[in-house]
C-alpha atoms as a PDB file:
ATOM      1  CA  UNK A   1      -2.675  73.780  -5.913  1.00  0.00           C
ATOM      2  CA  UNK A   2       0.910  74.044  -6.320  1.00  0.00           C
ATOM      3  CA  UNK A   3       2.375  73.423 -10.159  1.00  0.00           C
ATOM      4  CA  UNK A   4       5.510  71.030  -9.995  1.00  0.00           C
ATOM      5  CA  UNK A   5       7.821  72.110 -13.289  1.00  0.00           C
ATOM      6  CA  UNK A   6       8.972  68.895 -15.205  1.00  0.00           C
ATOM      7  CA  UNK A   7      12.338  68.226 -16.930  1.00  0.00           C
ATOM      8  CA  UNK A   8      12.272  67.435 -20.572  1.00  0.00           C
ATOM      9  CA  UNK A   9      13.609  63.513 -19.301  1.00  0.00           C
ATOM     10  CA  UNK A  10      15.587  61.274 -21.736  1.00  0.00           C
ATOM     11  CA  UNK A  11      16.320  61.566 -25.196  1.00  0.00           C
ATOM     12  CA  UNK A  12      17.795  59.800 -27.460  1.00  0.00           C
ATOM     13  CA  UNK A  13      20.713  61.013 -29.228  1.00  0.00           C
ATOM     14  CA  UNK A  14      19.339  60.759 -33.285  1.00  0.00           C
ATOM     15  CA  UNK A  15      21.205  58.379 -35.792  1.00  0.00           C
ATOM     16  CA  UNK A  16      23.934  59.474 -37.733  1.00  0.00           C
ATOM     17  CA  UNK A  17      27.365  60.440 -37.614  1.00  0.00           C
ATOM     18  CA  UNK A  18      28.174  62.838 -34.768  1.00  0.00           C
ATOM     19  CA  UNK A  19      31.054  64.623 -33.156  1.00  0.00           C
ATOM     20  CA  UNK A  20      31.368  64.320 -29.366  1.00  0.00           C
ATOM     21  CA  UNK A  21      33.893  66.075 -26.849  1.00  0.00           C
ATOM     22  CA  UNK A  22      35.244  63.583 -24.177  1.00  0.00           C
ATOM     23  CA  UNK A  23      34.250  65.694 -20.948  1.00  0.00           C
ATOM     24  CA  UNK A  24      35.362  62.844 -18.686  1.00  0.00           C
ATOM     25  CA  UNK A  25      36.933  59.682 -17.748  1.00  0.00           C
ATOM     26  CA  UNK A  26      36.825  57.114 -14.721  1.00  0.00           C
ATOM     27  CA  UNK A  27      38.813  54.029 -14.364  1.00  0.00           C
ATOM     28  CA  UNK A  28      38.397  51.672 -11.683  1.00  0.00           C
ATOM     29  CA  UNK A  29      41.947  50.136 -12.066  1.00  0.00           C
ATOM     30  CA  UNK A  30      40.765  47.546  -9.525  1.00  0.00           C
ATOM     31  CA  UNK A  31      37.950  45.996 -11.480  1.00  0.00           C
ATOM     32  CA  UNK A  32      39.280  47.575 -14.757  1.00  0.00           C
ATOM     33  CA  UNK A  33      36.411  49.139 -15.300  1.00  0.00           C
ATOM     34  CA  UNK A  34      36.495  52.342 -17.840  1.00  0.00           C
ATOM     35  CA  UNK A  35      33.728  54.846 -18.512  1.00  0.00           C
ATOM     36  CA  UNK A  36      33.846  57.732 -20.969  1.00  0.00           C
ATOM     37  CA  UNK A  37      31.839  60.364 -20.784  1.00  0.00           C
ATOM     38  CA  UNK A  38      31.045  62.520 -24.004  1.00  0.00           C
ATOM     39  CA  UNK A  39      29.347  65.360 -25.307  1.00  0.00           C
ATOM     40  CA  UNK A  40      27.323  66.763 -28.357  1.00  0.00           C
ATOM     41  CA  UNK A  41      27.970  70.660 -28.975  1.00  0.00           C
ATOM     42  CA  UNK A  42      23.728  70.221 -28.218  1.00  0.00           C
ATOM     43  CA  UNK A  43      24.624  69.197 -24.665  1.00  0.00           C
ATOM     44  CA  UNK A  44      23.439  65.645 -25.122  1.00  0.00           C
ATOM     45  CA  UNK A  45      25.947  63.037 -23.314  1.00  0.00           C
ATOM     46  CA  UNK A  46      26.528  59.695 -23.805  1.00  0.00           C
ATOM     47  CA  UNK A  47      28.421  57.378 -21.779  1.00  0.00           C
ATOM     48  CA  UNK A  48      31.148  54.235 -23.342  1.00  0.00           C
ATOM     49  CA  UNK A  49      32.206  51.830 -20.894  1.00  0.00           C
ATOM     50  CA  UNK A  50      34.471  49.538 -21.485  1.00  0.00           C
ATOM     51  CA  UNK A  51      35.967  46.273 -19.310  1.00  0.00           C
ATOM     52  CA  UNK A  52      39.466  45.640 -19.636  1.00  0.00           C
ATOM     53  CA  UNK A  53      39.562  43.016 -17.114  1.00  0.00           C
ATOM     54  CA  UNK A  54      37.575  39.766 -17.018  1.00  0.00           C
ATOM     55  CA  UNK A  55      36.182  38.435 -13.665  1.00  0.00           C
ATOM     56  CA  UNK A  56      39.128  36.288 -12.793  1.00  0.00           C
ATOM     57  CA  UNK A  57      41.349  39.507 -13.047  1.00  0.00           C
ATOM     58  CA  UNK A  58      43.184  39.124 -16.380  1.00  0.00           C
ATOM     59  CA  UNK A  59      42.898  41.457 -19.241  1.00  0.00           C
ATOM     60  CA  UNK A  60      39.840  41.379 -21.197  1.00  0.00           C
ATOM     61  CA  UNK A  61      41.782  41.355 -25.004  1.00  0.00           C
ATOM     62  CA  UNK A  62      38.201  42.243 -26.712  1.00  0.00           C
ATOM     63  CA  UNK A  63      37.929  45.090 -24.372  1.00  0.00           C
ATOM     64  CA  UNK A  64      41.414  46.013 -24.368  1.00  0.00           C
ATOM     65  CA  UNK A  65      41.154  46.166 -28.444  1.00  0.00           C
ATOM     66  CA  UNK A  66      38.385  48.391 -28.405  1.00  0.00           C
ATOM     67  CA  UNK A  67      39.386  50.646 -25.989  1.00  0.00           C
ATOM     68  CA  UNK A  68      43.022  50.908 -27.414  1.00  0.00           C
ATOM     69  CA  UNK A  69      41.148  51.659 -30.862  1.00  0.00           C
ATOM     70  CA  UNK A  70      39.065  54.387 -29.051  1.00  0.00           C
ATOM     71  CA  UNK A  71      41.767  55.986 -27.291  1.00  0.00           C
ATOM     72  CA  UNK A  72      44.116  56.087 -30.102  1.00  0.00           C
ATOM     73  CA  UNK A  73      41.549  57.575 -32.563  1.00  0.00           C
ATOM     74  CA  UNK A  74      40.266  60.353 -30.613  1.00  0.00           C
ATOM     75  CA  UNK A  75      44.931  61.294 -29.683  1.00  0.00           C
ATOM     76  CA  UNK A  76      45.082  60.745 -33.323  1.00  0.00           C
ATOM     77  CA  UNK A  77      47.879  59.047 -32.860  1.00  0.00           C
ATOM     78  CA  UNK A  78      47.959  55.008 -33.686  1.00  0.00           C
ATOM     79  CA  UNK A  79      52.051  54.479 -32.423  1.00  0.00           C
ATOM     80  CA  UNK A  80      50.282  54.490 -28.696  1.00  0.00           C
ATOM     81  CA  UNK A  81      51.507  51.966 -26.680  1.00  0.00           C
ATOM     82  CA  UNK A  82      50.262  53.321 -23.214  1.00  0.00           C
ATOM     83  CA  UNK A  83      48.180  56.151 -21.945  1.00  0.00           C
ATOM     84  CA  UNK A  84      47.226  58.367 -18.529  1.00  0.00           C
ATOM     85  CA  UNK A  85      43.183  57.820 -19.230  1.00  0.00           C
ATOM     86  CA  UNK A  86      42.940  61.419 -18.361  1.00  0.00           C
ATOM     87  CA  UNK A  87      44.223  62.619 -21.441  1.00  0.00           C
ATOM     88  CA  UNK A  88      41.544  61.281 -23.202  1.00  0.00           C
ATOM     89  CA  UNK A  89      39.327  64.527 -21.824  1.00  0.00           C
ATOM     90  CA  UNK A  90      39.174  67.565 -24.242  1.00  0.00           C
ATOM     91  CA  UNK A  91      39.719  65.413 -27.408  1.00  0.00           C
ATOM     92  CA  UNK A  92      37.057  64.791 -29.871  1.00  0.00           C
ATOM     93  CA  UNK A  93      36.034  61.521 -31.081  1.00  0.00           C
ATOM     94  CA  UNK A  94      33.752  61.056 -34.285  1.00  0.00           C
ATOM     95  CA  UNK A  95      31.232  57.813 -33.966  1.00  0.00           C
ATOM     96  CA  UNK A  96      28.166  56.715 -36.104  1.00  0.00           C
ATOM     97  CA  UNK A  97      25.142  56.169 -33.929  1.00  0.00           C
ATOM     98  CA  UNK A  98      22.565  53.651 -34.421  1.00  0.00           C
ATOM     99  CA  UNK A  99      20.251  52.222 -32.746  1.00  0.00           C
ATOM    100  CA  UNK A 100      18.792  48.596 -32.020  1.00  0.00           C
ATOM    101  CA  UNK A 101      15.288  47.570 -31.139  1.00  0.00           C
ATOM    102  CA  UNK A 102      15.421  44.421 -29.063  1.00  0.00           C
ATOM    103  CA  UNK A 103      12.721  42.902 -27.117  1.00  0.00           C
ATOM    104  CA  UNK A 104      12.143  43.220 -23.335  1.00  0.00           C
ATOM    105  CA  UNK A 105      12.749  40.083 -21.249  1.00  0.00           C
ATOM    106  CA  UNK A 106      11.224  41.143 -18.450  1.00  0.00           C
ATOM    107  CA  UNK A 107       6.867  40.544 -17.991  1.00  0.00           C
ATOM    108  CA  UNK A 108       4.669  43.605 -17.491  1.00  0.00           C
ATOM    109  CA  UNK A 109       2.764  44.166 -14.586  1.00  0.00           C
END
C-alpha cells in the first residue's frame, strides 16, 4: 500500500506582538481592492485586505483611513499623501495579533 506524505496544514499565527515583512502587494484598481501579503521571519504569512472603494465606485473613507495608516507606518513616514502600492514590499510592519472566537452560522451535517 502506498504511504501518501501529509503537509503540516494551517496554523495559526500565536497572539502577541509580531514583526512581519510585506512580501507582496495586489491592487485591483478597478474594484479597489488591496491585499497585503506578509511574513514572520518563521515563514508564517498572513494576508490584510483592504477595500478602498464601496460598491457604487466611490472611495471607501474607513478603508481608505486604514490603509493610509498601514501604509504610512510600515514607510515610516506620516507626511504621505500618495503612494505606488509596490513600495510597500520589503518594509516591515509591527501589528499585535489577537484572535476572536465567534460562532459558526452555518448547520452541521
Amino acid at each position: 500500500m502506498a504511504k501518501i506524505g501529509l503537509s503540516e496544514g494551517f496554523t495559526l499565527i500565536p497572539k502577541g506582538t509580531h514583526v512581519f515583512k510585506i512580501v507582496e502587494v495586489k491592487y485591483k484598481e478597478d474594484f479597489g481592492k488591496m491585499e497585503i501579503v506578509m511574513q514572520l521571519a518563521s515563514g508564517q504569512k498572513h494576508t490584510e485586505r483592504f477595500s478602498l472603494l464601496n460598491a457604487d465606485g466611490e472611495p471607501n473613507q474607513g478603508g481608505l483611513n486604514a490603509f493610509s495608516y498601514f501604509a504610512k507606518t510600515a514607510l515610516n513616514d506620516y507626511t504621505l499623501t500618495e503612494i505606488d502600492h509596490e513600495e510597500l514590499v520589503g518594509h516591515y510592519i509591527r501589528c499585535e495579533v489577537d484572535h476572536e472566537e465567534v460562532e459558526s452560522n452555518k448547520n452541521s451535517g
